[in-house]
Protein backbone atom coordinates (compact mmCIF):
# COMPACT_ATOMS: atom_id res chain seq x y z
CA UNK A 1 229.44 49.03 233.87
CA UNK A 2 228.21 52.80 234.43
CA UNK A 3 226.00 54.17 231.44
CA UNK A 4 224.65 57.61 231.26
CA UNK A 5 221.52 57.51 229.41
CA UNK A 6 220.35 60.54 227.62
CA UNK A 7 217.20 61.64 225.87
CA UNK A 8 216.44 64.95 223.95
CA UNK A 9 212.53 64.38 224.95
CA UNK A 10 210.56 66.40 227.59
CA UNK A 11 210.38 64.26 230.89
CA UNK A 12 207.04 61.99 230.16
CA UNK A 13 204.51 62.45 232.26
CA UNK A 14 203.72 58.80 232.57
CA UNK A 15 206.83 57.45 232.63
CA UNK A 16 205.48 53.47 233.21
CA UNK A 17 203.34 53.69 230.46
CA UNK A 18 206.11 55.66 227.56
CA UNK A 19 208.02 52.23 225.79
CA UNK A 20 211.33 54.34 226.07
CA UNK A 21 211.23 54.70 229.57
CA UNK A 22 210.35 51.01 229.82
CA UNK A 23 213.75 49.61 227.57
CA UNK A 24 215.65 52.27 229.84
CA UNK A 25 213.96 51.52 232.91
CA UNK A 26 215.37 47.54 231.80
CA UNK A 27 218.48 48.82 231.46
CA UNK A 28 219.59 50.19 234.12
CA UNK A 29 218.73 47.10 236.22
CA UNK A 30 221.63 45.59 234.16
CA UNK A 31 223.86 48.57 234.30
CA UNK A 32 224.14 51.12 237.01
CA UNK A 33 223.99 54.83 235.84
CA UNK A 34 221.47 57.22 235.18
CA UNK A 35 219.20 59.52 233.00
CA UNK A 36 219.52 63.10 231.77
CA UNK A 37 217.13 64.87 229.93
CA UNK A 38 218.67 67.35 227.82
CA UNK A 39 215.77 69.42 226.08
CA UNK A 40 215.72 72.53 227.62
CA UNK A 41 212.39 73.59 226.96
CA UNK A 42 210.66 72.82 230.38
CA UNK A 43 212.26 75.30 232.48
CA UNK A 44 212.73 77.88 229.48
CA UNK A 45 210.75 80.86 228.40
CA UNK A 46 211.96 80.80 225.08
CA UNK A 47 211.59 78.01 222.51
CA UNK A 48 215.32 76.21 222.48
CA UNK A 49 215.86 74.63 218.99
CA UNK A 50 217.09 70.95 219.04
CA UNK A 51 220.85 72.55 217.84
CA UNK A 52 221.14 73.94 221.13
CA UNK A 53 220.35 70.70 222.87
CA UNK A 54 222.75 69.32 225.67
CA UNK A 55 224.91 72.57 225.20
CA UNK A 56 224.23 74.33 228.47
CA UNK A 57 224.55 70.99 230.36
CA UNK A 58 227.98 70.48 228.75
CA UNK A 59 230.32 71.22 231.18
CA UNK A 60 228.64 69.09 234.05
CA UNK A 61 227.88 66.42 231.99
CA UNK A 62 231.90 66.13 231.05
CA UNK A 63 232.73 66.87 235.12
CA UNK A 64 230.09 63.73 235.66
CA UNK A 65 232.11 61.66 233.47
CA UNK A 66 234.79 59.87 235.69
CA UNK A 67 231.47 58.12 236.63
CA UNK A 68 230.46 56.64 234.07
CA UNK A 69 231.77 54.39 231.27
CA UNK A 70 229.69 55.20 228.33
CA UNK A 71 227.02 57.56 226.87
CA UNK A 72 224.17 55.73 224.99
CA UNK A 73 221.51 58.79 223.70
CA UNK A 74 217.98 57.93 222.05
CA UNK A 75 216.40 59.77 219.05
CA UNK A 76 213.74 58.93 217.04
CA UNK A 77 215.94 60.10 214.18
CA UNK A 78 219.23 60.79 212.80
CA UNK A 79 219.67 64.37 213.90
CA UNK A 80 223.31 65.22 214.33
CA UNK A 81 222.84 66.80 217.90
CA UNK A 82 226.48 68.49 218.30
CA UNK A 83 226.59 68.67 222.27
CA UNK A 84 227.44 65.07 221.35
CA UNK A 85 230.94 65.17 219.89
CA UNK A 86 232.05 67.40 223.11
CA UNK A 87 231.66 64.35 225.77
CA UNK A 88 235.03 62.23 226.21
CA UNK A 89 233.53 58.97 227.29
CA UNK A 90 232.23 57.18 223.97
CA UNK A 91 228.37 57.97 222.39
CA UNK A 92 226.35 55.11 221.71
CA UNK A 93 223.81 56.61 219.29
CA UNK A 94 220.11 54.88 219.07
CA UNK A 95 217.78 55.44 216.66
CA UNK A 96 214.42 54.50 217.75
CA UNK A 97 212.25 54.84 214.69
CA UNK A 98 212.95 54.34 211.10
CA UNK A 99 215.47 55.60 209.14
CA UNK A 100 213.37 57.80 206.11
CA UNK A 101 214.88 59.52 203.53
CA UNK A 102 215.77 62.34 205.00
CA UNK A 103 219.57 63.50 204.93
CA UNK A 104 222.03 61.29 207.38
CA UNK A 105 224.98 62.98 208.85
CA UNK A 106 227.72 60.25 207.56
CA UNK A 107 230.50 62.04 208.99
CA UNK A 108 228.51 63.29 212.77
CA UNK A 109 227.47 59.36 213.12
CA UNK A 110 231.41 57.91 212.38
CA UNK A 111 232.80 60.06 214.89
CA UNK A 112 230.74 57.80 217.61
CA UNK A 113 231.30 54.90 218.99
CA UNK A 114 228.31 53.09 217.58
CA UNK A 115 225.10 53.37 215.94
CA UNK A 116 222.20 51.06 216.74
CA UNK A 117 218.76 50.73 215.32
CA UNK A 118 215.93 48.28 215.57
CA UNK A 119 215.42 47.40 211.83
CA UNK A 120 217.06 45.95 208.59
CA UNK A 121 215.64 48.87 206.35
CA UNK A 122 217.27 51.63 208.55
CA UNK A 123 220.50 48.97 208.60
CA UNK A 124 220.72 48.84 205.14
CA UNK A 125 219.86 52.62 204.31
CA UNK A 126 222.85 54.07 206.88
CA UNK A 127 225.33 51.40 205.63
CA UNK A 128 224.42 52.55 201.62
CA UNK A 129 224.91 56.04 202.91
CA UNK A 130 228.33 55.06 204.32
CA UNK A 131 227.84 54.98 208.03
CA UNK A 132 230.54 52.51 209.41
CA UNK A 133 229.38 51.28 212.78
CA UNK A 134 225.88 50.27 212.54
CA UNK A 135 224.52 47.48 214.40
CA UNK A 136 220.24 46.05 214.62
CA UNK A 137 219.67 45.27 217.87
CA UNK A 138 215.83 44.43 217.54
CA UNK A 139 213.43 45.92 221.09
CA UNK A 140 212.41 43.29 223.46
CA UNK A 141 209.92 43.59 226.35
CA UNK A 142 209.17 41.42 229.15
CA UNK A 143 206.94 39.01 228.10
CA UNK A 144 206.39 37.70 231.50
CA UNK A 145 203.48 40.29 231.98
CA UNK A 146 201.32 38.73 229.22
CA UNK A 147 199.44 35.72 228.85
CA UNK A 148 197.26 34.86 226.22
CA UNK A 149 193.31 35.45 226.64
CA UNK A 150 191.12 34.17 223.14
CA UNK A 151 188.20 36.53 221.69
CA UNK A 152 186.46 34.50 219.48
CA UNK A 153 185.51 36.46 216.26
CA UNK A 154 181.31 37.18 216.32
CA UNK A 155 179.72 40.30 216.01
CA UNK A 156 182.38 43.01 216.84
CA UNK A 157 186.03 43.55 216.18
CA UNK A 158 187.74 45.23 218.81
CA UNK A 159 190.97 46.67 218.26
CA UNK A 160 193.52 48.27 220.67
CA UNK A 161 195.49 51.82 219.92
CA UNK A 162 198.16 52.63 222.11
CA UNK A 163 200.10 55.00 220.40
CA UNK A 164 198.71 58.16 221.43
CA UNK A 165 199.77 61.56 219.60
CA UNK A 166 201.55 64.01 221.25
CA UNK A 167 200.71 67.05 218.86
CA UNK A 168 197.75 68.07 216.98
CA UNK A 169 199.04 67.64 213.98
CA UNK A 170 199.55 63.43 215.09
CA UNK A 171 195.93 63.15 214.88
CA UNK A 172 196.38 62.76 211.00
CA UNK A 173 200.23 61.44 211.05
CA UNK A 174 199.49 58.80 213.56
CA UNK A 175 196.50 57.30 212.00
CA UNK A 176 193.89 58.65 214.62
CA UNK A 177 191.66 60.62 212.01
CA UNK A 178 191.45 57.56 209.88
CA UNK A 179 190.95 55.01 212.35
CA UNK A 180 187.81 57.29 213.60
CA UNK A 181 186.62 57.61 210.07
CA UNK A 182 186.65 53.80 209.44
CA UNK A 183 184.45 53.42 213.42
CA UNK A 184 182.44 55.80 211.75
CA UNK A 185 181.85 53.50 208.09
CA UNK A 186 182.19 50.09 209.82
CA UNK A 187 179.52 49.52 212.66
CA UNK A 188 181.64 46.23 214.07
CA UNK A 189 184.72 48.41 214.75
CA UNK A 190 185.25 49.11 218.41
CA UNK A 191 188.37 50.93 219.12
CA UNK A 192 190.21 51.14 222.41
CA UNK A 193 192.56 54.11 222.72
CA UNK A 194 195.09 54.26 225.85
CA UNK A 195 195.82 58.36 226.07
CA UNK A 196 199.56 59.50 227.95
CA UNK A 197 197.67 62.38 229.36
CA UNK A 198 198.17 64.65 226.47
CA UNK A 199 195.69 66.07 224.12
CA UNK A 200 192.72 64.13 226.29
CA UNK A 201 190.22 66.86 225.74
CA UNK A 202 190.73 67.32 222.07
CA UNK A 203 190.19 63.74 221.73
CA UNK A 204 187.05 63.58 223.16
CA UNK A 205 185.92 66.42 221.63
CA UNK A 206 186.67 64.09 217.99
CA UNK A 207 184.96 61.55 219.21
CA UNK A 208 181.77 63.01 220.40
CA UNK A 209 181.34 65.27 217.54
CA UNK A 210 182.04 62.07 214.89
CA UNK A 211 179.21 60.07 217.06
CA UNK A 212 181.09 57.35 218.31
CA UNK A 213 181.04 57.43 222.00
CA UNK A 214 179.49 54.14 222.19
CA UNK A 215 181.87 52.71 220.15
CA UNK A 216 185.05 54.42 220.92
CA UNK A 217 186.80 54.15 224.05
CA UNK A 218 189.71 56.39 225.30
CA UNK A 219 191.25 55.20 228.59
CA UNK A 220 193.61 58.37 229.78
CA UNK A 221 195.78 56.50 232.64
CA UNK A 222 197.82 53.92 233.04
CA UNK A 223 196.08 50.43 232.49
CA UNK A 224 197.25 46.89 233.18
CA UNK A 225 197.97 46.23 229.26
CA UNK A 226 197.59 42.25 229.53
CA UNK A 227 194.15 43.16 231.11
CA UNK A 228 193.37 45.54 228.35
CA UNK A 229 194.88 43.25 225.46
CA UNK A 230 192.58 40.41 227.23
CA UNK A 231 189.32 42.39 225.71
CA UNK A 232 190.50 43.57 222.30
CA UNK A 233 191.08 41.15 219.31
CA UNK A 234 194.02 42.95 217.82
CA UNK A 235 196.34 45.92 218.21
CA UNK A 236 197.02 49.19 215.30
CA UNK A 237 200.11 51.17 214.94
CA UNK A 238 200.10 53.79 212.11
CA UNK A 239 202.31 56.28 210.74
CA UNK A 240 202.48 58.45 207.86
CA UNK A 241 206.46 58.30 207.65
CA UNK A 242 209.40 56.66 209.53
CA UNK A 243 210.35 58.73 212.52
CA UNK A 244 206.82 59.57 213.93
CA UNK A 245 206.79 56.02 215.82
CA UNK A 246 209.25 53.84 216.88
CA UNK A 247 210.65 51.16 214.17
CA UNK A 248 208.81 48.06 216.54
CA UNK A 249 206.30 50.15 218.51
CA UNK A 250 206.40 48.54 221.97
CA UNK A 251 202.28 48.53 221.74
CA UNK A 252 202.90 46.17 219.46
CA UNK A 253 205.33 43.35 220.55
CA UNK A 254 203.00 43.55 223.68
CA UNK A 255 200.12 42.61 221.24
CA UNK A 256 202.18 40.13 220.13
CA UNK A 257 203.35 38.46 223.69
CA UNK A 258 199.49 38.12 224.39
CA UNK A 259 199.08 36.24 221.02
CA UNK A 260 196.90 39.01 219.95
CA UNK A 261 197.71 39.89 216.10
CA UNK A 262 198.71 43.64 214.64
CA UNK A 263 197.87 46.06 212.07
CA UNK A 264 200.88 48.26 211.16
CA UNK A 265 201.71 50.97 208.15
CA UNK A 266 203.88 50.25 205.73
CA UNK A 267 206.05 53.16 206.84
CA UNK A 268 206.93 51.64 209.72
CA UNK A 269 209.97 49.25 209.72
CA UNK A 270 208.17 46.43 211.27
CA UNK A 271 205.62 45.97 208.34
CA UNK A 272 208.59 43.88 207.17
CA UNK A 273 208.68 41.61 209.85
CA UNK A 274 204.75 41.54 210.03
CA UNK A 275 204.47 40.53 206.30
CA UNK A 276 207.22 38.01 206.50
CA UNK A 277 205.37 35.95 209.47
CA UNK A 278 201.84 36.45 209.41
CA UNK A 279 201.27 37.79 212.52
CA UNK A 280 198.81 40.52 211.08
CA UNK A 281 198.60 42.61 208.51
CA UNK A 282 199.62 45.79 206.51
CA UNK A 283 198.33 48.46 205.87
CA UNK A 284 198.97 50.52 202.49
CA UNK A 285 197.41 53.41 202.87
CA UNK A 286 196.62 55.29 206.19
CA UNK A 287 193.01 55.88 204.92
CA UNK A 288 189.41 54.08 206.52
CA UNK A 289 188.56 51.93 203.17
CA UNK A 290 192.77 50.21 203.43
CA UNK A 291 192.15 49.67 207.46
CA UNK A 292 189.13 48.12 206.99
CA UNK A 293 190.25 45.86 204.17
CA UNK A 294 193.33 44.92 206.86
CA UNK A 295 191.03 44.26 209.40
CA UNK A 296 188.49 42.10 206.84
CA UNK A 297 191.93 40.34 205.63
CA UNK A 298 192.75 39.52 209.11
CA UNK A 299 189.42 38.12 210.15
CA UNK A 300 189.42 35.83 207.40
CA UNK A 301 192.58 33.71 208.49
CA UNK A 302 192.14 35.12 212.13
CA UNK A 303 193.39 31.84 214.19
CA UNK A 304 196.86 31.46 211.88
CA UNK A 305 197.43 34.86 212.83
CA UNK A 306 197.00 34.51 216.23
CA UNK A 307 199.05 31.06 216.45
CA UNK A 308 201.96 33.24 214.14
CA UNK A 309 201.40 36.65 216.91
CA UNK A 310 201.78 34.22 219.94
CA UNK A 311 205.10 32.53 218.76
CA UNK A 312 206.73 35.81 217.37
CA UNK A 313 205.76 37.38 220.73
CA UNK A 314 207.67 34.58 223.10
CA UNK A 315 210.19 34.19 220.91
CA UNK A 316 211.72 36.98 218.92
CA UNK A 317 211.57 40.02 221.40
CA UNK A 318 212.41 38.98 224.64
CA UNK A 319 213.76 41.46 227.30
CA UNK A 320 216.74 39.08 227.74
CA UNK A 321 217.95 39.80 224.29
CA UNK A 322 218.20 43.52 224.04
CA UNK A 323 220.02 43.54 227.22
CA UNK A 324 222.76 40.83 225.87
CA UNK A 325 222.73 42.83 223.08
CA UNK A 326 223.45 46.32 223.96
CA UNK A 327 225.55 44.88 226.50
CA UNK A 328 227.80 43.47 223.96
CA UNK A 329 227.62 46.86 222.46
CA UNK A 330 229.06 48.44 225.45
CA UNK A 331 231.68 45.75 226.39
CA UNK A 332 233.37 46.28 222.75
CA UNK A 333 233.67 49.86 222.86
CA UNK A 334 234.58 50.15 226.20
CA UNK A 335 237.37 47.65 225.46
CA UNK A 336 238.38 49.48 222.17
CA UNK A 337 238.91 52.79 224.38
């Protein structure tokens, strides 16, 4: 089966260490095709707007299509992109990160084949708003890579962040101005940030002027994350609102493969699935006094946690699974064409 896979992101420039290009990477060694970037804005002088999206690239991508079988496009959201509804083969529609409460495009998403997303709240929130063809299809990673490496709890807590920003204004959205802020309150608190090349300098320029250099490190290439996870005791994903992170941020179920425990936000969908199996905790409030009361919590019933991160980890987000699963997605539209 052929799939053309299509994202409306600039190409990353660490591709091995981006989650998306991971799942798609996995993939495509189950399904031959290949990738198309359809944001414009590298090679143009003027600002495109997200409308204009996969427009230009219209008529080649419909003259590639005797190649392929299907479309399947990632978003972090539910933006009705309209190049969309002019391919012939059928769209299979992913939406990476949470569904908020933002407007959904009902009648844009029936005209597609199908709809997936990773989580029951963005499930339940498109079927409510009358979207037809939703399916959860929960991420998986290959937990192969990981193996589990104990920190006892003493004087420190160390604590991983790999879900860098890649705008200024992700600094506050993506928890790192709070997460300095409680380094800066709690002496204990090492943090361990893994940087995707963007935005290095500003960070550093944070971290030096806030003091912390001796307790804040920011590692700007690409690591061997089951040697990284090996040092920290847990792993933080934070976002202000759904859509700035992906529903089950992959920094996360990689936490989890190495029996490591996570912090996440309650914005993000998996703060369900975190609070239902006590394999961390949540946080309330993206602020340093509710992190540090997460981290305290944590400490207090930290081996629990860790049995609960190691068995959600090897069992519920394998890399085996998401392939069955969007390959079931593809076999049944395919066969309904």
């Amino acid at each position: 089966m052929n799939v053309l896979y299509h994202l409306p992101i600039l190409p990353p420039k660490m591709p091995e260490g981006e989650a998306l290009s991971q799942e798609i990477a996995a993939l495509r060694a189950q399904h031959d095709g290949d990738v198309v970037y359809v944001n414009p804005n590298a090679r143009s002088r003027l600002y495109i707007p997200r409308l204009l999206f996969g427009l230009a690239q219209l008529k080649a991508l419909r003259a590639r299509e005797a190649e392929f079988d299907l479309h399947h496009f990632y978003n972090p959201g539910s933006y009705p992109f309209p190049y969309l509804l002019g391919l012939r083969r059928p769209v299979v529609y992913t939406i990476s990160s949470g569904i908020g409460r933002k407007h959904i495009p009902v009648g844009y998403f029936n005209r597609l084949a199908a709809i997936t997303v990773y989580d029951e709240r963005s499930e339940q929130r498109l079927l409510r708003a009358g979207v037809r063809n939703v399916r959860v299809i929960p991420p998986g990673i290959d937990t192969s890579r990981f193996s589990h490496t104990p920190q006892p709890l003493e004087e420190e807590f160390r604590l991983l962040v790999a879900s860098a920003p890649w705008t200024a204004a992700q600094f506050r959205t993506k928890g790192i101005e709070a997460l300095l802020a409680a380094a800066r309150q709690e002496p204990c608190l090492r943090l361990t940030f893994l940087w995707r090349g963007v935005l290095a300098e500003a960070m550093a320029r944070r971290v030096a002027a806030m003091g912390l250099s001796e307790r804040v490190t920011v590692i700007n290439h690409l690591v061997d994350m089951n040697a990284v996870l090996a040092q920290v005791h847990a792993t933080v994903a934070l976002a202000t609102a759904p859509g700035i992170i992906k529903a089950y941020p992959h920094s996360l179920l990689d936490s989890l493969a190495a029996g490591k425990p996570v912090l996440v936000s309650q914005a993000i969908p998996m703060a369900d699935y975190v609070a239902r199996t006590g394999c961390g905790q949540v946080v309330d409030k993206i602020i340093a006094e509710d992190i540090l009361e997460a981290i305290r919590t944590l400490a207090e019933d930290y081996q629990s946690a860790t049995t609960a991160a190691f068995h959600a980890g090897r069992n519920d987000f394998t890399l085996d699974k998401i392939i069955t699963s969007f390959h079931q997605v593809y076999q049944s539209i395919t066969y309904r064409k």
